[in-house]
PDB file of N, CA and C in Angstrom:
ATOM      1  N   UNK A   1    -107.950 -93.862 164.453  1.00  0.00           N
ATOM      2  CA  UNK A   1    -107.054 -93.392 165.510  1.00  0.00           C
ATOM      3  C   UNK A   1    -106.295 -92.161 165.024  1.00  0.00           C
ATOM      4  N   UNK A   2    -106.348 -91.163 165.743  1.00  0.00           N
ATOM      5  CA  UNK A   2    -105.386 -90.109 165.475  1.00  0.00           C
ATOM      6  C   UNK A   2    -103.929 -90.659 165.546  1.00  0.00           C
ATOM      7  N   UNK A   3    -103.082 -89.301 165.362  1.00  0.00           N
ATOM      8  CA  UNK A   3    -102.011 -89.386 164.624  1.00  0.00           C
ATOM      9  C   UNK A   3    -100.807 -88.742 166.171  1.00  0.00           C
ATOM     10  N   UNK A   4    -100.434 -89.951 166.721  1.00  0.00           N
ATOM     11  CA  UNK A   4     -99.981 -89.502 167.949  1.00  0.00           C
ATOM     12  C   UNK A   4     -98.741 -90.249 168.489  1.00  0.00           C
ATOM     13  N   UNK A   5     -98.129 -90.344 167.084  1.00  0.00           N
ATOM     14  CA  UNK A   5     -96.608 -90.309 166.898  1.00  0.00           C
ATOM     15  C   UNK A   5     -95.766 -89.675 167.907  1.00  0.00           C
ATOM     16  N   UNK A   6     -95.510 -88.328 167.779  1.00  0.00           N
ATOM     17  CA  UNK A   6     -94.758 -87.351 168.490  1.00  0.00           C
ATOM     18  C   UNK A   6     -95.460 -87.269 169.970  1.00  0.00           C
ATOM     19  N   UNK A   7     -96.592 -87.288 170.192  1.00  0.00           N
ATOM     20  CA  UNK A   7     -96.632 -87.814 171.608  1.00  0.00           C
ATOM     21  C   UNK A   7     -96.561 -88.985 172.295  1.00  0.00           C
ATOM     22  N   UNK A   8     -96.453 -89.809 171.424  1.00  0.00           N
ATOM     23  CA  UNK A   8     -95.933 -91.093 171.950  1.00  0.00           C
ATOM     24  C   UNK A   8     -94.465 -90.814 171.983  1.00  0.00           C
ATOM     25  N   UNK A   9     -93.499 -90.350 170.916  1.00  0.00           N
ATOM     26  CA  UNK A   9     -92.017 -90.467 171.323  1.00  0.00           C
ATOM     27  C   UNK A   9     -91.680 -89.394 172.617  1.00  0.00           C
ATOM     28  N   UNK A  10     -92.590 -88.286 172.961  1.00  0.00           N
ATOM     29  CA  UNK A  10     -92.555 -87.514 174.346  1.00  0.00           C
ATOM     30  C   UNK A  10     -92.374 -88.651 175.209  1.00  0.00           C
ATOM     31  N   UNK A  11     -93.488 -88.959 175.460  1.00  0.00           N
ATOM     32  CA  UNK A  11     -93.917 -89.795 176.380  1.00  0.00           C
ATOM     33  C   UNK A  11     -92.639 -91.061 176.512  1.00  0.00           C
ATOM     34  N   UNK A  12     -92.543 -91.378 176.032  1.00  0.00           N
ATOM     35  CA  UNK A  12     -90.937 -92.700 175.829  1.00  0.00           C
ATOM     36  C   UNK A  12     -89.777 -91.873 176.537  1.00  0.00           C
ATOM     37  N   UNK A  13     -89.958 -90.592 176.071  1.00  0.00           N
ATOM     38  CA  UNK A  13     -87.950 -89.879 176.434  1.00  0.00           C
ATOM     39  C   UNK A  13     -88.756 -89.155 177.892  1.00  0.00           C
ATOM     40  N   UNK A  14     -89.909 -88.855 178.409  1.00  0.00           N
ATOM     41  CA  UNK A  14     -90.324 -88.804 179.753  1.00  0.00           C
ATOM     42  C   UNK A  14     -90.023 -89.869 181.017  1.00  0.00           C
ATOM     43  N   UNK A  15     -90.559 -91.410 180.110  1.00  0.00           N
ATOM     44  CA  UNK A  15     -90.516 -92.318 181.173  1.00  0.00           C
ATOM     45  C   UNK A  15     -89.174 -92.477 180.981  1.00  0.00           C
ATOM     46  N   UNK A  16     -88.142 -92.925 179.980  1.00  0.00           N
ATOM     47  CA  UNK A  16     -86.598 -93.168 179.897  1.00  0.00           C
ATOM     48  C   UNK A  16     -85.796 -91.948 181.192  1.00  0.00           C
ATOM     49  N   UNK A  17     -86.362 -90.777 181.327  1.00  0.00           N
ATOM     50  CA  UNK A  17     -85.720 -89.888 182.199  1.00  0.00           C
ATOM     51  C   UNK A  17     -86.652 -90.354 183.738  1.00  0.00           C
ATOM     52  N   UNK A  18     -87.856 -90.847 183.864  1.00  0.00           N
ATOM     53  CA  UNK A  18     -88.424 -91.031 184.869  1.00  0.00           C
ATOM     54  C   UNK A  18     -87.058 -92.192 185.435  1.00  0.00           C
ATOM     55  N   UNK A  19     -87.304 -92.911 184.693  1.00  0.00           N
ATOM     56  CA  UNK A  19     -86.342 -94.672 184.644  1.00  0.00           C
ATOM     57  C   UNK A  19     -84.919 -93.676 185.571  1.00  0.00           C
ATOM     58  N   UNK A  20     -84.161 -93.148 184.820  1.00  0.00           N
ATOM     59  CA  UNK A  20     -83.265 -91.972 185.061  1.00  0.00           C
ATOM     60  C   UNK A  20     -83.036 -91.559 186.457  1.00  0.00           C
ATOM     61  N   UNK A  21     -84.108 -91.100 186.717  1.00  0.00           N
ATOM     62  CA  UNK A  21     -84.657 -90.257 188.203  1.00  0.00           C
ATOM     63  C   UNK A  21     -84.567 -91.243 189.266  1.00  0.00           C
ATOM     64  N   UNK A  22     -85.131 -92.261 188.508  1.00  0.00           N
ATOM     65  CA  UNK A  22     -85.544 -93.391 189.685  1.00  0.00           C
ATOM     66  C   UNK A  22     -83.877 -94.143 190.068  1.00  0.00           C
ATOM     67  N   UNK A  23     -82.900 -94.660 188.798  1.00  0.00           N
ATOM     68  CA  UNK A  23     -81.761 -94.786 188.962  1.00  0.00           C
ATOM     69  C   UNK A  23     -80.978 -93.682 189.866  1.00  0.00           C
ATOM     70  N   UNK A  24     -80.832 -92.429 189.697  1.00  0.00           N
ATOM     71  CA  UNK A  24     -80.039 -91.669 190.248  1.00  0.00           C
ATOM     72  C   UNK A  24     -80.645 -91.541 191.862  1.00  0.00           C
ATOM     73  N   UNK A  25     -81.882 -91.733 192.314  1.00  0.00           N
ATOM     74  CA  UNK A  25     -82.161 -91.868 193.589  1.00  0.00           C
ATOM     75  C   UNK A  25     -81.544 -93.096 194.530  1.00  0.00           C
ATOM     76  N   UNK A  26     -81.671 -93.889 194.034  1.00  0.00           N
ATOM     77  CA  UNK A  26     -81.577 -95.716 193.971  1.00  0.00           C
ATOM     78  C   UNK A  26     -79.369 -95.406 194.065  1.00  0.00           C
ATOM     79  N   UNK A  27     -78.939 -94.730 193.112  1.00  0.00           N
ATOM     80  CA  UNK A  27     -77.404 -94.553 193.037  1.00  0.00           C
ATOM     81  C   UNK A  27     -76.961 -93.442 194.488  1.00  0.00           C
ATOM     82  N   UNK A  28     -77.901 -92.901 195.416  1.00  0.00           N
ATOM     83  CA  UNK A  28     -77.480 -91.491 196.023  1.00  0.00           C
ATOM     84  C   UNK A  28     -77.300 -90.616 195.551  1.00  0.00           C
ATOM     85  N   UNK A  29     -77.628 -90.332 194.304  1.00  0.00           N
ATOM     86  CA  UNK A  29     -77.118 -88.989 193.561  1.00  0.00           C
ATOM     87  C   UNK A  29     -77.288 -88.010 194.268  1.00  0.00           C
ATOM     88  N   UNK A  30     -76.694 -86.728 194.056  1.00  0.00           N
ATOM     89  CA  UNK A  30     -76.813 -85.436 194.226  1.00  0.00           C
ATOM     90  C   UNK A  30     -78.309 -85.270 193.902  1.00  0.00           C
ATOM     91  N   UNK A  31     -78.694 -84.021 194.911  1.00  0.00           N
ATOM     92  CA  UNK A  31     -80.379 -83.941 195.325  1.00  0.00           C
ATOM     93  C   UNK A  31     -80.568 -82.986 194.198  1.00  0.00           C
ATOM     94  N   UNK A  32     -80.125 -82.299 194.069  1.00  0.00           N
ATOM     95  CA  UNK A  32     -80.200 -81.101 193.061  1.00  0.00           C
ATOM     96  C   UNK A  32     -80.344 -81.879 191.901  1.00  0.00           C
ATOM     97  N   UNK A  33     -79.184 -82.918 191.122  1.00  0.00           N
ATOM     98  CA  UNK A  33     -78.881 -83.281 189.765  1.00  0.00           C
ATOM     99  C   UNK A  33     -80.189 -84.034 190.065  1.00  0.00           C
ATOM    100  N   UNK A  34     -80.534 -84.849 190.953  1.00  0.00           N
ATOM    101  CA  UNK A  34     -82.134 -85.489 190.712  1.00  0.00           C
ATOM    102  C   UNK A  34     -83.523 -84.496 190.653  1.00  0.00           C
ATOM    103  N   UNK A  35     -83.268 -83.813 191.095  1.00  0.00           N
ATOM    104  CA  UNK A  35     -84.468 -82.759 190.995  1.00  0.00           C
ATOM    105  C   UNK A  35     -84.537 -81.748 189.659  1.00  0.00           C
ATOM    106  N   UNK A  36     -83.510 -81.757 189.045  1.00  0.00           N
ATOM    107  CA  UNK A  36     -83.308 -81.208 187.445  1.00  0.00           C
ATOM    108  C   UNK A  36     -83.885 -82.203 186.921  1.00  0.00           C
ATOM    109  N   UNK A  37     -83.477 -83.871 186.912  1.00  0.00           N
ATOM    110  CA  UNK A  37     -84.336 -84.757 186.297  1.00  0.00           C
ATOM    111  C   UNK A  37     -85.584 -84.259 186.021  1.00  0.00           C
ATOM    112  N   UNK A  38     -86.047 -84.124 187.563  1.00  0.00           N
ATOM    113  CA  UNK A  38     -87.789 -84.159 187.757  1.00  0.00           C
ATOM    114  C   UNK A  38     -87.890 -83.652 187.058  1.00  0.00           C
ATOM    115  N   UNK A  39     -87.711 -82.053 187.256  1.00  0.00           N
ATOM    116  CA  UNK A  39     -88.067 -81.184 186.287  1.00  0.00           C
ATOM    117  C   UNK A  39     -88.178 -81.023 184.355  1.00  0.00           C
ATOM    118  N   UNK A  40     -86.981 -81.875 184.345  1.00  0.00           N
ATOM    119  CA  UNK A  40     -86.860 -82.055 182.723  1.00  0.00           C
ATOM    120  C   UNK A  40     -87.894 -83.230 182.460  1.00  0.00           C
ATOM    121  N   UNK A  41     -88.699 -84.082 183.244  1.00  0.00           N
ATOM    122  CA  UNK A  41     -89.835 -84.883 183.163  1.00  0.00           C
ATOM    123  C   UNK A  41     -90.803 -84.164 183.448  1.00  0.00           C
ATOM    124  N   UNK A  42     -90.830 -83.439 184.357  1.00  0.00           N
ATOM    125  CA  UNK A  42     -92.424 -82.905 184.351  1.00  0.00           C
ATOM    126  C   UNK A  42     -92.722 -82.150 183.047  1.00  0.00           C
ATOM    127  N   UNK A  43     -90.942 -81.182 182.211  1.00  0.00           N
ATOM    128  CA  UNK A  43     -91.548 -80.222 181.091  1.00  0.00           C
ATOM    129  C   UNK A  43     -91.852 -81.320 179.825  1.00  0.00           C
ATOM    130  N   UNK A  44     -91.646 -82.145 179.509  1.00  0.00           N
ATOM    131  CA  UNK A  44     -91.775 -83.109 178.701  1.00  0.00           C
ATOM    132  C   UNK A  44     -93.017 -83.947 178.895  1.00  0.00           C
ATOM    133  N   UNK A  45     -93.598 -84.103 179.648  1.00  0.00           N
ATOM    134  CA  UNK A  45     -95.101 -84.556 180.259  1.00  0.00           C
ATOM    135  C   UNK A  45     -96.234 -83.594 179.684  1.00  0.00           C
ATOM    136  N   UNK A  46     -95.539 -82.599 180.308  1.00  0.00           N
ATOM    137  CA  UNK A  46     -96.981 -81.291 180.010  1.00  0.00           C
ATOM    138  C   UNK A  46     -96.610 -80.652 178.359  1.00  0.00           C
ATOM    139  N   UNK A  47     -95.444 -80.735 177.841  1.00  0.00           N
ATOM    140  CA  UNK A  47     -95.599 -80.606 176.773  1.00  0.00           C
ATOM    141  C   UNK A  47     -96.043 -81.553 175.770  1.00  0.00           C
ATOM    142  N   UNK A  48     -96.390 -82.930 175.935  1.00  0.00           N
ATOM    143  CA  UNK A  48     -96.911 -83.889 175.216  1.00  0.00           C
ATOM    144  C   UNK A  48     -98.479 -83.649 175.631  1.00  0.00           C
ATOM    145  N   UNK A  49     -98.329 -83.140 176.978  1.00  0.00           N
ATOM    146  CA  UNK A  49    -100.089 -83.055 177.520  1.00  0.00           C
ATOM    147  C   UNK A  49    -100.748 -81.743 176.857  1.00  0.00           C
ATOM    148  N   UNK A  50     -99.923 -80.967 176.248  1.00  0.00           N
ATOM    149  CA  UNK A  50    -100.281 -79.727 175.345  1.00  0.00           C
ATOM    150  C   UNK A  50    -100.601 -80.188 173.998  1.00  0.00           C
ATOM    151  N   UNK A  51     -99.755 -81.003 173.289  1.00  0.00           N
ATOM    152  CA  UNK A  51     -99.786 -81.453 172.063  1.00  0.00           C
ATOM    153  C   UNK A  51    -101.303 -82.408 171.914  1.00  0.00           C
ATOM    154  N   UNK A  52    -101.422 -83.526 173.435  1.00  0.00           N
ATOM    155  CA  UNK A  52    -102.425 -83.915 173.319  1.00  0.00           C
ATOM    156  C   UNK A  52    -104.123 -83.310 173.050  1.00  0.00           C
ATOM    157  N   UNK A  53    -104.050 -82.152 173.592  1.00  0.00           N
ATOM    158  CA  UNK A  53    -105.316 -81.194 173.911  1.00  0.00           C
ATOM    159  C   UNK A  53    -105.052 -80.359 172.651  1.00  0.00           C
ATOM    160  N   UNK A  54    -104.521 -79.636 171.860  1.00  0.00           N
ATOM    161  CA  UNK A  54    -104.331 -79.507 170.490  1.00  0.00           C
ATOM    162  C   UNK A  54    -104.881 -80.315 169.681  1.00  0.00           C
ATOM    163  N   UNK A  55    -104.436 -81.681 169.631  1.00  0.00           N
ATOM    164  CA  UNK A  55    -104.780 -82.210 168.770  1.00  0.00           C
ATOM    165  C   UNK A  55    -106.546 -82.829 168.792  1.00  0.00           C
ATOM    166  N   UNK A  56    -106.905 -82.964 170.203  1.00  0.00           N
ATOM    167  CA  UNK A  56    -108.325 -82.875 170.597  1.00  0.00           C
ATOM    168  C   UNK A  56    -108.777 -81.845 169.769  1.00  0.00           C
ATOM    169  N   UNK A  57    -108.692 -80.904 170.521  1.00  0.00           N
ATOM    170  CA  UNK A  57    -109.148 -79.438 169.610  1.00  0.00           C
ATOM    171  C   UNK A  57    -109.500 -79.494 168.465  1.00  0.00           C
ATOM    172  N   UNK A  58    -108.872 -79.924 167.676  1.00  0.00           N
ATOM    173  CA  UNK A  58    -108.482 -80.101 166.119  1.00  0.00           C
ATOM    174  C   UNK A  58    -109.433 -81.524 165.619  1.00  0.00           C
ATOM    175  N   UNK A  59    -109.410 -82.357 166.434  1.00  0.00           N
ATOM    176  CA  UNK A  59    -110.078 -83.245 165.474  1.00  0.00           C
ATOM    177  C   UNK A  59    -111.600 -83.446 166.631  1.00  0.00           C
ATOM    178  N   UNK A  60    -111.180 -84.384 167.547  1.00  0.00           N
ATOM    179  CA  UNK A  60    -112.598 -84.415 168.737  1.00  0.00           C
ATOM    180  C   UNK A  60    -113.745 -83.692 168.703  1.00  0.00           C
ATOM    181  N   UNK A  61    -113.087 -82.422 169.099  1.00  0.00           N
ATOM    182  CA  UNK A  61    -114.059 -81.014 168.908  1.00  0.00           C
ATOM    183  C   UNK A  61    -114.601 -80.558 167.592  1.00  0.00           C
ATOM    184  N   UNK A  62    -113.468 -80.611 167.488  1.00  0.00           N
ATOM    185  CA  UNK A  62    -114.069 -80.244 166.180  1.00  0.00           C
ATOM    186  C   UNK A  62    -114.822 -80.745 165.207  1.00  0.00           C
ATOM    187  N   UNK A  63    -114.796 -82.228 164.862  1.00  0.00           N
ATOM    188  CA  UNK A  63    -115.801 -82.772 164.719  1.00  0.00           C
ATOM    189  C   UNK A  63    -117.058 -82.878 164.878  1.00  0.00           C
ATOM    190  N   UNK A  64    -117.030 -82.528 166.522  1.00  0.00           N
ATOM    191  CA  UNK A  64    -118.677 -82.778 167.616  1.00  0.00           C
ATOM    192  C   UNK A  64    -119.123 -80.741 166.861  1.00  0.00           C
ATOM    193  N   UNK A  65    -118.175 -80.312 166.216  1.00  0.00           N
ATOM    194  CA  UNK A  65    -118.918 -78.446 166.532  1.00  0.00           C
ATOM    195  C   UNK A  65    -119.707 -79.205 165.049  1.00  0.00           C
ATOM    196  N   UNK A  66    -118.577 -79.858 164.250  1.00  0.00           N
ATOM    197  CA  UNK A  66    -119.518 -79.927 162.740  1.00  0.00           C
ATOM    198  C   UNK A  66    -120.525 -81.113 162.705  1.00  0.00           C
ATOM    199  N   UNK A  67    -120.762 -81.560 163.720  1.00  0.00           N
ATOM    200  CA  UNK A  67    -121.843 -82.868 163.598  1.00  0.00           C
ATOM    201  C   UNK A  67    -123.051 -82.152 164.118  1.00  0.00           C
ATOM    202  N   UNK A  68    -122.575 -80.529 164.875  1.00  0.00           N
ATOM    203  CA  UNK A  68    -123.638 -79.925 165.699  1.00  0.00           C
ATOM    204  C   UNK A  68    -123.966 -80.424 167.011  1.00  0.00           C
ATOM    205  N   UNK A  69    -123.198 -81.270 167.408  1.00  0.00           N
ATOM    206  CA  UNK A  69    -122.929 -82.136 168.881  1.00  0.00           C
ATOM    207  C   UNK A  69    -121.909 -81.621 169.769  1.00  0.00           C
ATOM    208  N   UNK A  70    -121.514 -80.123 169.772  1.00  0.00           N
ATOM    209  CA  UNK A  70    -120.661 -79.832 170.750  1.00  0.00           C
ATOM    210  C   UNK A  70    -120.603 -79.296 171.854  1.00  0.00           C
ATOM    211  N   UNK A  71    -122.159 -79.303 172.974  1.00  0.00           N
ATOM    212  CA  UNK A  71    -122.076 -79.210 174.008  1.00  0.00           C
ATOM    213  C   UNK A  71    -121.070 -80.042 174.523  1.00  0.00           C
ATOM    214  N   UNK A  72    -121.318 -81.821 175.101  1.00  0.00           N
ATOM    215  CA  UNK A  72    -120.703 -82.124 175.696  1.00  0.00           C
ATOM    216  C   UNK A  72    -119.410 -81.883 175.798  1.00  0.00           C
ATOM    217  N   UNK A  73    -118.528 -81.929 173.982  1.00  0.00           N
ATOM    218  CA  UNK A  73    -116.975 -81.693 174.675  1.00  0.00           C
ATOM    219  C   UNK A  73    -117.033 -80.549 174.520  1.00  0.00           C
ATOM    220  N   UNK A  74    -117.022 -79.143 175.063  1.00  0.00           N
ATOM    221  CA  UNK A  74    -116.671 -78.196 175.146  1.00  0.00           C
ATOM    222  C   UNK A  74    -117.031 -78.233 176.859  1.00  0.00           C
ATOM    223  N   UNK A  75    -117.811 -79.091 177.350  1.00  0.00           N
ATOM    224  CA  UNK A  75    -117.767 -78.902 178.926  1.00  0.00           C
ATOM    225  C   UNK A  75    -116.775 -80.189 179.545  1.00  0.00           C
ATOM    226  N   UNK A  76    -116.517 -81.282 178.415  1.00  0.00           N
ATOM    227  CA  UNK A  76    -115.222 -81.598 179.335  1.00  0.00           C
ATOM    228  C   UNK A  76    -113.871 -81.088 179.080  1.00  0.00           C
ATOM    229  N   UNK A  77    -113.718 -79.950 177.966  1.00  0.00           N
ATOM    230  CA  UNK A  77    -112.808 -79.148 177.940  1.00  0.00           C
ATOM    231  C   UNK A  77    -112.669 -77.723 178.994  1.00  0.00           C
ATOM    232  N   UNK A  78    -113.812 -77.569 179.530  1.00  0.00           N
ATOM    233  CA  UNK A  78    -114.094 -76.664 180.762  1.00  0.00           C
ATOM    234  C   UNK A  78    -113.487 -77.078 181.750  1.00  0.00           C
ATOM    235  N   UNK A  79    -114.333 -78.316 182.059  1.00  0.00           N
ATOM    236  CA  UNK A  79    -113.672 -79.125 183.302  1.00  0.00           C
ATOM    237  C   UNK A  79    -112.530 -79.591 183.639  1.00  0.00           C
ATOM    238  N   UNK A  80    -111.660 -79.624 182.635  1.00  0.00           N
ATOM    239  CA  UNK A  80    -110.346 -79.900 182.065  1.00  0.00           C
ATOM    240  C   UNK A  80    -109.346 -79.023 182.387  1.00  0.00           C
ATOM    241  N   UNK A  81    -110.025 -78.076 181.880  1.00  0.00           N
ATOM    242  CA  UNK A  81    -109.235 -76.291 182.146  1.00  0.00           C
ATOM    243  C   UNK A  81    -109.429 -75.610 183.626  1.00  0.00           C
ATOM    244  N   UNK A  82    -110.725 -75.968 184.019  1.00  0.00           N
ATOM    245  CA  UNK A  82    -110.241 -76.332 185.467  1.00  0.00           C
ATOM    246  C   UNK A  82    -109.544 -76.667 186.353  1.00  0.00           C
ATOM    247  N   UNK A  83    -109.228 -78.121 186.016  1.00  0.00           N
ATOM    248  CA  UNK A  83    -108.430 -78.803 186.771  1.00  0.00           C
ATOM    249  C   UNK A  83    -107.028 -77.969 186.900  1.00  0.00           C
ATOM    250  N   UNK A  84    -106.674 -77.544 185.005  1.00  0.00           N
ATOM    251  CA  UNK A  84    -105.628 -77.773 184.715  1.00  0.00           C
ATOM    252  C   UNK A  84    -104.737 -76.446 185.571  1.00  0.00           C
ATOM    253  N   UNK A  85    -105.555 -74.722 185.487  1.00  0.00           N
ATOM    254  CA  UNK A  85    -105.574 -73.754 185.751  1.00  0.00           C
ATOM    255  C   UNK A  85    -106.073 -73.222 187.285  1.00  0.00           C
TER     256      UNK A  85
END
């Protein structure tokens, strides 16, 4: 298993602010102070979802380029970048 420490503690202080979001809706909060939430969850999402695809890069791929097996993931890294872009 890779080494996915720091995206696991992303992912924890994402859902703890999701938890957050969901409280301050649930309380009436101010629309604005809930929608900063969102936002400070969505940048914490996609920055763990950056760290995740890095670290692909680095080991997944890279592996499949030195086994000489790297068609397939380099086309679900296409398809990926697709979606993502």
């Amino acid at each position: 298993m890779h080494d996915h420490k720091n995206i696991i503690k992303l992912l924890k202080t994402a859902q703890g602010q999701v938890e957050s979001v969901i409280k301050m809706t649930e309380d009436d909060r101010y629309c604005l102070d809930i929608s900063t939430q969102i936002n400070a969850s969505i940048a914490l999402l996609k920055k763990a979802q950056k760290e995740l695809l890095v670290n692909h890069l680095n080991t997944c791929v890279l592996d499949s380029i030195n086994a000489g097996s790297s068609e397939e993931k380099i086309e679900e890294i296409s398809v990926l970048l697709k979606k993502l872009l």
